[in-house]
N, C-alpha and C. Protein backbone atom coordinates (compact mmCIF):
# COMPACT_ATOMS: atom_id res chain seq x y z
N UNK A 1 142.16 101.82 138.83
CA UNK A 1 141.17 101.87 137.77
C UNK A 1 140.48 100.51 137.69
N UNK A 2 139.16 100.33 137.65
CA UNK A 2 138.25 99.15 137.70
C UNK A 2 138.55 98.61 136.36
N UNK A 3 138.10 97.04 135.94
CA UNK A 3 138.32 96.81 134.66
C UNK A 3 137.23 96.84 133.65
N UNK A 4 137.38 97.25 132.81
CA UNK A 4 136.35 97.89 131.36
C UNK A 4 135.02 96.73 131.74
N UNK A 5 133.89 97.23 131.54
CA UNK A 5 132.31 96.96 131.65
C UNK A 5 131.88 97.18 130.60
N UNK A 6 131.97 96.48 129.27
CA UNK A 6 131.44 96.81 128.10
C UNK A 6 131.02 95.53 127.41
N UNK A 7 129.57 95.29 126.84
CA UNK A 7 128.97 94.65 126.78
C UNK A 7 128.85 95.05 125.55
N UNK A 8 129.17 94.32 123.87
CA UNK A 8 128.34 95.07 122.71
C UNK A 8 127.45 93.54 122.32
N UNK A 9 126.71 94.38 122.03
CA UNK A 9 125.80 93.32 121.50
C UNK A 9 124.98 93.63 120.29
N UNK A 10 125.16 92.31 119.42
CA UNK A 10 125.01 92.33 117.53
C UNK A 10 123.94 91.29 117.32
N UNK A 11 123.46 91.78 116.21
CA UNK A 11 122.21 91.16 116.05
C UNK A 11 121.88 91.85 114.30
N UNK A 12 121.11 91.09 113.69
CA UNK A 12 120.30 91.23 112.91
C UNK A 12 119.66 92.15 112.54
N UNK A 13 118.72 93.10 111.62
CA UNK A 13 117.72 93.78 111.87
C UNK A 13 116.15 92.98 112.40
N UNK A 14 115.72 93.41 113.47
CA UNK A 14 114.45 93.02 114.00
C UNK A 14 114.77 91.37 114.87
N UNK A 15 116.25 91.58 114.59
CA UNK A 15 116.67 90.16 116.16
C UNK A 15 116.17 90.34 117.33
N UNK A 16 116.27 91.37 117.95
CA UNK A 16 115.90 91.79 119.37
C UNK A 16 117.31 92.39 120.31
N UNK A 17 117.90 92.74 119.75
CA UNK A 17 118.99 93.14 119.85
C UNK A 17 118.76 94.32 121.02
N UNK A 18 118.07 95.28 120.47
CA UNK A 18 117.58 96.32 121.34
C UNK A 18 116.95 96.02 122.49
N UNK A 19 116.08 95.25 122.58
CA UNK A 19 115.30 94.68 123.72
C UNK A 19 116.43 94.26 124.74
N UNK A 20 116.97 92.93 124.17
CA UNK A 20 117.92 92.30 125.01
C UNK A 20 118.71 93.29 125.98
N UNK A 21 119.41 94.12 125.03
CA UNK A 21 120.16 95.63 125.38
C UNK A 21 119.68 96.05 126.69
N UNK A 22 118.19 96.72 126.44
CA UNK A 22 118.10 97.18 127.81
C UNK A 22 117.47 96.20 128.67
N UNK A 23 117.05 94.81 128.60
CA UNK A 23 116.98 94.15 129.72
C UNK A 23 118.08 94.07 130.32
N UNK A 24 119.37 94.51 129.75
CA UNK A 24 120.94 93.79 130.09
C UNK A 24 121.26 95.22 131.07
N UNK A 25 120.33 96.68 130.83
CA UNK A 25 120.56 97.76 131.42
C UNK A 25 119.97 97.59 132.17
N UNK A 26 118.66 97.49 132.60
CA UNK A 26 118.08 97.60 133.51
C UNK A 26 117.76 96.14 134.30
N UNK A 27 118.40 95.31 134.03
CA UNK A 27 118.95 94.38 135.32
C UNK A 27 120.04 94.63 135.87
N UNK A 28 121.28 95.61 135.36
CA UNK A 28 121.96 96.16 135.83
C UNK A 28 121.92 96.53 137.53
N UNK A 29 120.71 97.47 137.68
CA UNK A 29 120.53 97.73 138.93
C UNK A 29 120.94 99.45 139.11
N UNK A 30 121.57 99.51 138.20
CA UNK A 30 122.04 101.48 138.21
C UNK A 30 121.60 101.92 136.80
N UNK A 31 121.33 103.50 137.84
CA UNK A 31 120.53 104.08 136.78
C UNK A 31 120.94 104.06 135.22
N UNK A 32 120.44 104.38 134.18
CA UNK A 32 120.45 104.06 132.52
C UNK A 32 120.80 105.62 131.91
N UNK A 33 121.39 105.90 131.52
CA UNK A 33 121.34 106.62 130.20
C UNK A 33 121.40 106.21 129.06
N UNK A 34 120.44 106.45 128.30
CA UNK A 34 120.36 105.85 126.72
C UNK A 34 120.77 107.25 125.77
N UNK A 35 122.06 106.81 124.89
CA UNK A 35 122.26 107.48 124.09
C UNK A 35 121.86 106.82 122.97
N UNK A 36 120.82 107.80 122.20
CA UNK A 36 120.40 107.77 120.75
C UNK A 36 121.21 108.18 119.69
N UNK A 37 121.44 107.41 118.71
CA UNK A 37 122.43 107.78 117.42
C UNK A 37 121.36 108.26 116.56
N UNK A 38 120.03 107.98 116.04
CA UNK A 38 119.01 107.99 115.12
C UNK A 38 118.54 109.61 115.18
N UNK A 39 118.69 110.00 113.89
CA UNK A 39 118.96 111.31 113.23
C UNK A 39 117.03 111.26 113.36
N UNK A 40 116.51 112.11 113.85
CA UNK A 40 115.27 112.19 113.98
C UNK A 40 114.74 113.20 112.26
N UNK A 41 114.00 112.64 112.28
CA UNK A 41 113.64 112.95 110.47
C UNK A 41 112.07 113.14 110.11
N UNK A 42 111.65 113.89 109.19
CA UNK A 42 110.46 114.35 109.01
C UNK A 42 109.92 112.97 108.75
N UNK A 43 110.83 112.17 107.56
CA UNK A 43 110.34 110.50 107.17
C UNK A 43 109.46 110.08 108.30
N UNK A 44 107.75 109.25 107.78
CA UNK A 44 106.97 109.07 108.88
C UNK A 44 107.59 107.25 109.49
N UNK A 45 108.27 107.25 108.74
CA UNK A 45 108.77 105.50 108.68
C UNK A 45 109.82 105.58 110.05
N UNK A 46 110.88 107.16 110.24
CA UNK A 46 111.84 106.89 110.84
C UNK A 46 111.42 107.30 111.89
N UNK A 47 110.44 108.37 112.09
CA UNK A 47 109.34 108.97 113.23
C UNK A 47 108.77 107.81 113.82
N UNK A 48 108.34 106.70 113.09
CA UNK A 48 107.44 105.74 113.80
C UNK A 48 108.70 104.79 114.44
N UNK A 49 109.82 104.26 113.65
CA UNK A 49 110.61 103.26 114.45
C UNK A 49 111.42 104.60 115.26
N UNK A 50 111.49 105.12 115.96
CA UNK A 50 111.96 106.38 117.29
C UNK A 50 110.90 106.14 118.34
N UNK A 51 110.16 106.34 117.53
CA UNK A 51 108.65 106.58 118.71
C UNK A 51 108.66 105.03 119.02
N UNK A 52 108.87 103.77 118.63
CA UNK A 52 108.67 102.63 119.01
C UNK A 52 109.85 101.93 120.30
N UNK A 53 111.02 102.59 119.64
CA UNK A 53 112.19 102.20 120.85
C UNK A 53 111.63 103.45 121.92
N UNK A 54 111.58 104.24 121.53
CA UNK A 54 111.40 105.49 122.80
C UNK A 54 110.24 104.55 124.21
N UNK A 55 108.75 103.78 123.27
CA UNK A 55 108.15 103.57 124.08
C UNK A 55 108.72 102.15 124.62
N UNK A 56 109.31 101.48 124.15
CA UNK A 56 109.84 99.83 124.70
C UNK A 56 110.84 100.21 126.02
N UNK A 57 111.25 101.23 126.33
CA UNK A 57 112.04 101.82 127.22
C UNK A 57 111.37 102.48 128.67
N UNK A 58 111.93 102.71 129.83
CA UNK A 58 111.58 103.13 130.84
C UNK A 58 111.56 104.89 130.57
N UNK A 59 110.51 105.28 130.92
CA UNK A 59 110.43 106.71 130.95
C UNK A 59 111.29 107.66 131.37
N UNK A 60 112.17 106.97 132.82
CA UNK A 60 112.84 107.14 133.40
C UNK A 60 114.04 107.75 132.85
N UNK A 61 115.04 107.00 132.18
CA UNK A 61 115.93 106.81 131.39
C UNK A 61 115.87 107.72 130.64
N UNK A 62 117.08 108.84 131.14
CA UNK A 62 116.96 110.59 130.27
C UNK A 62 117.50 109.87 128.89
N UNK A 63 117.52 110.00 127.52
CA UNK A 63 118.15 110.35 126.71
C UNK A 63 118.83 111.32 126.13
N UNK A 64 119.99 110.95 125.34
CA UNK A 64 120.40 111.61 125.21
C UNK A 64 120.96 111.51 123.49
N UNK A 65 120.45 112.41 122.65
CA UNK A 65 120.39 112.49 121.37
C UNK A 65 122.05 112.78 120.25
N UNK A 66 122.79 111.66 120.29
CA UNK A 66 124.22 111.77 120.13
C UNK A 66 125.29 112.88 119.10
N UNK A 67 123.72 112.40 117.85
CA UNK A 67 124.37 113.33 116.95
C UNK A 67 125.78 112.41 116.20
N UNK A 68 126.98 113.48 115.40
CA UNK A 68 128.24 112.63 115.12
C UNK A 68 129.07 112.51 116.43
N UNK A 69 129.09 113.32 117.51
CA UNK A 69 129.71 113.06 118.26
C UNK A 69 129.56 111.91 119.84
N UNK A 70 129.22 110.56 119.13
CA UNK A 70 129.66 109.52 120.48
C UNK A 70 130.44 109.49 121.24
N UNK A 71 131.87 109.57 120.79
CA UNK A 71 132.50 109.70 121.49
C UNK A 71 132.41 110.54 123.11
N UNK A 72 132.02 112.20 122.41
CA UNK A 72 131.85 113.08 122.97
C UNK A 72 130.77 112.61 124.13
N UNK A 73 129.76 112.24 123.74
CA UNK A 73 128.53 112.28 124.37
C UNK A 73 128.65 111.15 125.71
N UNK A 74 130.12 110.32 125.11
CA UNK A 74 129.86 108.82 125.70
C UNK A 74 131.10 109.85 127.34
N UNK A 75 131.87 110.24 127.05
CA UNK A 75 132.77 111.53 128.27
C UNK A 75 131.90 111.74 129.02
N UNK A 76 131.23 112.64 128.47
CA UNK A 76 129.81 113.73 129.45
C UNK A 76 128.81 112.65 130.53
N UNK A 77 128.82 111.49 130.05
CA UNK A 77 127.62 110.74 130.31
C UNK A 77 128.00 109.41 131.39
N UNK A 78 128.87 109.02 131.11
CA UNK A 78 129.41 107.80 131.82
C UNK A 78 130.11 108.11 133.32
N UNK A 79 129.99 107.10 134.17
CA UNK A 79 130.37 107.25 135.37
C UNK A 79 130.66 106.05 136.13
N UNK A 80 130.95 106.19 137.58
CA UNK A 80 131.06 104.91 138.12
C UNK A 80 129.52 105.24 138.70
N UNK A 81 129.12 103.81 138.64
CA UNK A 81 127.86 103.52 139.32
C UNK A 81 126.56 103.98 138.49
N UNK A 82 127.01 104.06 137.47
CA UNK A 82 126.35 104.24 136.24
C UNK A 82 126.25 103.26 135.22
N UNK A 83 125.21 102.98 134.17
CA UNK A 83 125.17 102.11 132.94
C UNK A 83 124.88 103.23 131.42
N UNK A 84 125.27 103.32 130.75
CA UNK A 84 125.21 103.86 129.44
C UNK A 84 125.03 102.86 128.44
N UNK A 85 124.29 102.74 127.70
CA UNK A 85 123.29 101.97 126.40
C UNK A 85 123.34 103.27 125.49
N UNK A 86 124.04 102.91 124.50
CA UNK A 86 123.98 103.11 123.22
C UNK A 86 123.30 102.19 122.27
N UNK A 87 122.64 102.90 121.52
CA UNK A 87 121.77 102.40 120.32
C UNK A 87 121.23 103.05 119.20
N UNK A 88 121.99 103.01 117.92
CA UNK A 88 123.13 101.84 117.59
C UNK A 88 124.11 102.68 116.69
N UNK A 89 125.16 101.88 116.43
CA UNK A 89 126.49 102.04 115.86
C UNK A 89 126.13 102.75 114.14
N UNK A 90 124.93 101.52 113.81
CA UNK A 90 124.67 101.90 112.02
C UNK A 90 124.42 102.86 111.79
N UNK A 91 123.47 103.19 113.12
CA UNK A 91 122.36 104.78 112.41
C UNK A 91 123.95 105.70 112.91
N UNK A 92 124.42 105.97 113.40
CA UNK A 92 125.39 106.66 113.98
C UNK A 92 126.10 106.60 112.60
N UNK A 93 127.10 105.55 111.92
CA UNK A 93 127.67 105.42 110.93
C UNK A 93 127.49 106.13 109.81
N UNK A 94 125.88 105.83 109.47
CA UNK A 94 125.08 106.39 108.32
C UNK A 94 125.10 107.96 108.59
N UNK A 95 124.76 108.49 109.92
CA UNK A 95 125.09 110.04 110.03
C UNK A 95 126.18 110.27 109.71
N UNK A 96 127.22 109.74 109.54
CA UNK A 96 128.81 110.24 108.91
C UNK A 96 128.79 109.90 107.58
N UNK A 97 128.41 108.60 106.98
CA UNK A 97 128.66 108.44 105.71
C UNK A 97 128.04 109.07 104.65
N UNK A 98 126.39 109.13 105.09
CA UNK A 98 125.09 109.80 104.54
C UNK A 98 123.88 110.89 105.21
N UNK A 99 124.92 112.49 105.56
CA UNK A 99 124.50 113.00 106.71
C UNK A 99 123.43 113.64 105.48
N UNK A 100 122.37 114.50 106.13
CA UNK A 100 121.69 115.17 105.57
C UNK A 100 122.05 116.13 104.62
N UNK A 101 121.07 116.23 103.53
CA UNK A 101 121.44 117.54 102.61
C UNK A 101 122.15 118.55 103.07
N UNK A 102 121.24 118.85 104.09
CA UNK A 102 122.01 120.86 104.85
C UNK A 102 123.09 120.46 106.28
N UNK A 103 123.52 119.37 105.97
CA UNK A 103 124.35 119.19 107.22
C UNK A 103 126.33 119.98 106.26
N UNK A 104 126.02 120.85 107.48
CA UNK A 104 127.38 121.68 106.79
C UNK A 104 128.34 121.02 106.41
N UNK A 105 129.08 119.74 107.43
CA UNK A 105 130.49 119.21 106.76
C UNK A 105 130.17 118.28 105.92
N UNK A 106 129.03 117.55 105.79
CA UNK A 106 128.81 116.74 104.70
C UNK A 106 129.49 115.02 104.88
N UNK A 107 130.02 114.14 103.71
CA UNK A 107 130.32 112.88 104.20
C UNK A 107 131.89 112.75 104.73
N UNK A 108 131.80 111.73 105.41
CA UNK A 108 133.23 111.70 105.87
C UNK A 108 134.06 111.53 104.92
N UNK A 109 135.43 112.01 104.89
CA UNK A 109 136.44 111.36 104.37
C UNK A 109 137.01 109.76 104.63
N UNK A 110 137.90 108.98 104.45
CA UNK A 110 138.26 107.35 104.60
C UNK A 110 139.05 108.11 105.97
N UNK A 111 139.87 109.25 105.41
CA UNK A 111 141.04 109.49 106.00
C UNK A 111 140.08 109.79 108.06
N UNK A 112 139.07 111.00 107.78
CA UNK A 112 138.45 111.41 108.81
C UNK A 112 137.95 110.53 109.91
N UNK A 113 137.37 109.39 108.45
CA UNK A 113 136.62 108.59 109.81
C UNK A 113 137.22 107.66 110.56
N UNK A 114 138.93 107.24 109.83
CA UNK A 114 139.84 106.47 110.76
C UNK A 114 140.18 107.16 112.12
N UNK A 115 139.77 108.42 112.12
CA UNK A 115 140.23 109.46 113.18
C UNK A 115 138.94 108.72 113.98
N UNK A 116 138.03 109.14 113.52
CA UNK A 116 136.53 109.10 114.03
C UNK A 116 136.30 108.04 115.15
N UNK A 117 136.73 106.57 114.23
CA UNK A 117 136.68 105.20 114.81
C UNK A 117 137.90 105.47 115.96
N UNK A 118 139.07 106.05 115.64
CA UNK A 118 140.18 105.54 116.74
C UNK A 118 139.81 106.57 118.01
N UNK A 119 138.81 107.75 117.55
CA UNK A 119 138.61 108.36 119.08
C UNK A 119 137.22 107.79 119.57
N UNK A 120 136.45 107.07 118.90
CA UNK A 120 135.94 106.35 119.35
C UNK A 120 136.34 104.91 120.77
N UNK A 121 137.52 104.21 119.79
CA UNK A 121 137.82 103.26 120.64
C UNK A 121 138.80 103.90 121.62
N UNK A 122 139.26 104.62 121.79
CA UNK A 122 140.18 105.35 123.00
C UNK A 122 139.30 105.04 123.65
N UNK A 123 137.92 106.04 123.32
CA UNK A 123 137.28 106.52 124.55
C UNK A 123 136.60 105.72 125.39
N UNK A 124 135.83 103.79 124.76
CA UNK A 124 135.18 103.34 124.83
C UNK A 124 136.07 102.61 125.64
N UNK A 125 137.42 102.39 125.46
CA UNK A 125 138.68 101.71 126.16
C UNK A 125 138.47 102.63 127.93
N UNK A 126 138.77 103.43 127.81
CA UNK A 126 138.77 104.00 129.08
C UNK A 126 137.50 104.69 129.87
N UNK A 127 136.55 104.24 129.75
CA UNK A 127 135.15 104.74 130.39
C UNK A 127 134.93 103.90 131.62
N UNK A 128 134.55 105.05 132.64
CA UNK A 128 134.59 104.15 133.82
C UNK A 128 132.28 103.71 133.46
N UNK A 129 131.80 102.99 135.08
CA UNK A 129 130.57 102.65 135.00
C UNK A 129 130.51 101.32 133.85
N UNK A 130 129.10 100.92 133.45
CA UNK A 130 128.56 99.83 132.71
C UNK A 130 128.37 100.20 131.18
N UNK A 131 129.25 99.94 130.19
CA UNK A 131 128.78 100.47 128.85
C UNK A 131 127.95 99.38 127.69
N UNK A 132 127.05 99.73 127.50
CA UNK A 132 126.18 98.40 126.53
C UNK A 132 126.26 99.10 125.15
N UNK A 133 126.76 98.42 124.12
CA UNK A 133 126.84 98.84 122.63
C UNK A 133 125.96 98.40 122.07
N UNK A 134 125.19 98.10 121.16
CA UNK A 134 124.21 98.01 119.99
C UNK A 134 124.61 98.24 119.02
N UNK A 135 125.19 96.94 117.97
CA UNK A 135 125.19 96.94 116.40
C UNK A 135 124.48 96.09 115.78
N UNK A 136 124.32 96.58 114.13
CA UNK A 136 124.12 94.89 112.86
C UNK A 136 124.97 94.15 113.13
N UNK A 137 125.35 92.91 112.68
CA UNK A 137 126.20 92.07 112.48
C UNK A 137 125.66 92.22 111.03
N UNK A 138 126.18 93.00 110.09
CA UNK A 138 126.45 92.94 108.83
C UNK A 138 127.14 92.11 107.55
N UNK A 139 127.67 90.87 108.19
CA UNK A 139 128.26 90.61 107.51
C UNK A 139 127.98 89.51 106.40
N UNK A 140 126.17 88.97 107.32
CA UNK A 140 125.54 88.11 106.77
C UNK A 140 124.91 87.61 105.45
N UNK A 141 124.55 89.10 104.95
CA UNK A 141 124.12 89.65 104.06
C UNK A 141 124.89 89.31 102.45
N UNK A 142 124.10 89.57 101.28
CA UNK A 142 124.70 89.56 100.01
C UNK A 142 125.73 90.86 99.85
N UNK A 143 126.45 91.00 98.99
CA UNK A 143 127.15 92.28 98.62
C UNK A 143 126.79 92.83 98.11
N UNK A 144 127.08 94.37 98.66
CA UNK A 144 125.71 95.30 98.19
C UNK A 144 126.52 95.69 96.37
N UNK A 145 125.60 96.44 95.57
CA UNK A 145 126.14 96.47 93.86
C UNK A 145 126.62 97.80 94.11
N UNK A 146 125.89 98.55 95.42
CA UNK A 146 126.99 100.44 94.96
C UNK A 146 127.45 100.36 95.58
N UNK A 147 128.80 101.98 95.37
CA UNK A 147 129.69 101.96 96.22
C UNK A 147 129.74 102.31 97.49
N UNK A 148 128.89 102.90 97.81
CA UNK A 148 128.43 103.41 99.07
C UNK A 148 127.83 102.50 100.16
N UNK A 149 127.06 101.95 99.13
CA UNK A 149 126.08 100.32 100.41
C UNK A 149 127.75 99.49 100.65
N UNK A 150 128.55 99.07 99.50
CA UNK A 150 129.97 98.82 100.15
C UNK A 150 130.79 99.37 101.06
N UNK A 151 130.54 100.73 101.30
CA UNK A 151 131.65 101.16 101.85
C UNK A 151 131.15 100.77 103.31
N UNK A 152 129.68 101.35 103.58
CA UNK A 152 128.53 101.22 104.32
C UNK A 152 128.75 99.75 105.14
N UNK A 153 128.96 98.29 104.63
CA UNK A 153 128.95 97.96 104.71
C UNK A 153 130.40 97.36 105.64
N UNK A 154 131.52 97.71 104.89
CA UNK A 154 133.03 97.60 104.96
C UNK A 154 133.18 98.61 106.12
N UNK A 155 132.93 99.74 106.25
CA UNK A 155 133.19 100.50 107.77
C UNK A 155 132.38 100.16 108.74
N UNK A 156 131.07 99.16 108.92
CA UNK A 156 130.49 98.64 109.97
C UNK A 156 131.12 97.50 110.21
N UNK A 157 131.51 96.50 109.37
CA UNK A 157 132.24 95.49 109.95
C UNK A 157 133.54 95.83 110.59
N UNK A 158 134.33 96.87 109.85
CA UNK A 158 135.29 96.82 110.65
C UNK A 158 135.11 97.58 111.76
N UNK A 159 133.90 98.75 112.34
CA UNK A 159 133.68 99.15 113.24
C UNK A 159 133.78 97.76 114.21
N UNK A 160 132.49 96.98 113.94
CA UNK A 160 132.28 96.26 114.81
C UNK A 160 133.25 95.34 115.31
N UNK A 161 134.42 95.03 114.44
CA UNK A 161 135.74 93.98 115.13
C UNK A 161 136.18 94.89 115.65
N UNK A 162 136.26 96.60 115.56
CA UNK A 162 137.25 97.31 116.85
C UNK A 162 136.29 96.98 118.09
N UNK A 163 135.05 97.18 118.03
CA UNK A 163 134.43 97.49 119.36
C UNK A 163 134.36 95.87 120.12
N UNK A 164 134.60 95.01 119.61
CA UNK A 164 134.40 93.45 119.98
C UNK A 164 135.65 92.86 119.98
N UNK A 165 136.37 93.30 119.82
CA UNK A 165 138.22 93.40 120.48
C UNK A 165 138.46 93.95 122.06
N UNK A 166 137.42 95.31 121.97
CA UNK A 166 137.64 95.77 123.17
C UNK A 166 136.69 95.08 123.83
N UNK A 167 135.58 94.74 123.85
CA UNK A 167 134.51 94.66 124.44
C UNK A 167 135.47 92.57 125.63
N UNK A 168 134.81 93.19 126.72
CA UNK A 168 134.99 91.44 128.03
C UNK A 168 134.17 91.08 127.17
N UNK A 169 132.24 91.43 126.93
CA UNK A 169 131.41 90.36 126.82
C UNK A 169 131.02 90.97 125.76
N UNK A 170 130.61 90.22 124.03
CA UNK A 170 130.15 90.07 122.99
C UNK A 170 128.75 89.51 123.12
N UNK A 171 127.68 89.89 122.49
CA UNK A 171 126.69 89.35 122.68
C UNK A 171 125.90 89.25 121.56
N UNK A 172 125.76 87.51 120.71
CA UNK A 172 124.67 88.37 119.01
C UNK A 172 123.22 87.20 119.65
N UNK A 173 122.58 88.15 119.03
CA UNK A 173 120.85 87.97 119.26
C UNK A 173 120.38 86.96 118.02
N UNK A 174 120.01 86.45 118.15
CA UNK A 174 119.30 85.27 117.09
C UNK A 174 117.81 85.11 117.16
N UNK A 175 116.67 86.03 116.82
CA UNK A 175 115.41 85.74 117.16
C UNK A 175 114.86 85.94 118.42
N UNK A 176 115.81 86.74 119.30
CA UNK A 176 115.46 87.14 120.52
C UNK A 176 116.16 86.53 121.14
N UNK A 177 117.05 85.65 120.79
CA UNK A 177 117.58 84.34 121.69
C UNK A 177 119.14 85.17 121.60
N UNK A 178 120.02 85.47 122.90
CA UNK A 178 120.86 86.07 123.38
C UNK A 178 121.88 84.52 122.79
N UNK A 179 122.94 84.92 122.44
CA UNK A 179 124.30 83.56 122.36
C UNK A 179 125.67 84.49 122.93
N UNK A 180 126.37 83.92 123.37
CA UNK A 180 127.53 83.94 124.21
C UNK A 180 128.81 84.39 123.46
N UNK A 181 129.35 84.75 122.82
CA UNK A 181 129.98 85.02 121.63
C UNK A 181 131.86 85.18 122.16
N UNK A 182 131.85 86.06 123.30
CA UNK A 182 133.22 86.38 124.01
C UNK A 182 132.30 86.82 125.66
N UNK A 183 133.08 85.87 126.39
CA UNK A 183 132.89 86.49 127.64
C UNK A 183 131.95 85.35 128.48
């Protein structure tokens, strides 16, 4: 078994996080799959930032629309001689914490989404090919006053110390400017 190829990289909102991401894919040298977490929405605000990563990207590069199941999507998709870019962890999060009105199972439980996160990191532990993550670094920020922007807040950070435990190379974006973090 080769050793884990996982690159996450954290950033800010509007750091460049995403950019960096897929320059880091497509200097790679093997082909890209980009899995999308972002719940596509009538909102013209969330239509326009989709349509903006969609066009900063190679045409090339099938996507693939994740939904709650990453994990799942990250199995089907990954390979040797392959790179997989995910982007990002929050919007993914927010689909579990704050799924849509008519979404049948509704918000996660504390209990569910410890499941959620640990079949997450199994899976992210054992994926063969190049895996690139995309999160906030949330932690910068004031404390939010509801309970939800807390919880919101408290299950991305600790998302992000599981995935940057596992991860060889850490990567946070500062203004476009890539820093070295682990690795």
């Amino acid at each position: 078994m080769s050793a884990l190829d996982l690159t996450f990289v954290l950033g800010g909102a509007r750091s460049g996080k995403s950019a960096f991401a897929e320059r880091l894919a497509g200097q790679s040298g093997l082909p890209v799959t980009y899995l999308a977490t972002a719940a596509v929405s009538d909102e013209p605000e969330m239509r326009a930032r989709i349509a903006h990563h969609r066009a900063s990207r190679p045409s090339h590069w099938p996507t693939v629309e994740v939904g709650r199941d990453l994990a799942g999507a990250l199995r089907d998709v990954a390979r040797d001689g392959r790179c997989v870019l995910v982007d990002c962890l929050p919007l993914w999060l927010a689909g579990w914490l704050c799924p849509p009105d008519d979404h049948p199972e509704g918000a996660v439980s504390d209990a569910q989404w410890h499941d959620v996160v640990e079949s997450l990191a199994q899976t992210l532990a054992s994926l063969p090919g190049k895996i690139i993550v995309v999160s906030n670094e949330i932690g910068l920020g004031v404390i939010p006053m509801g309970s939800l922007t807390r919880r919101y807040v408290d299950e991305l950070g600790r998302l992000n110390q599981r995935v940057a435990a596992l991860a060889p190379q850490v990567r946070f974006v500062v203004a476009g400017l890539p820093m070295a973090v682990k690795g």
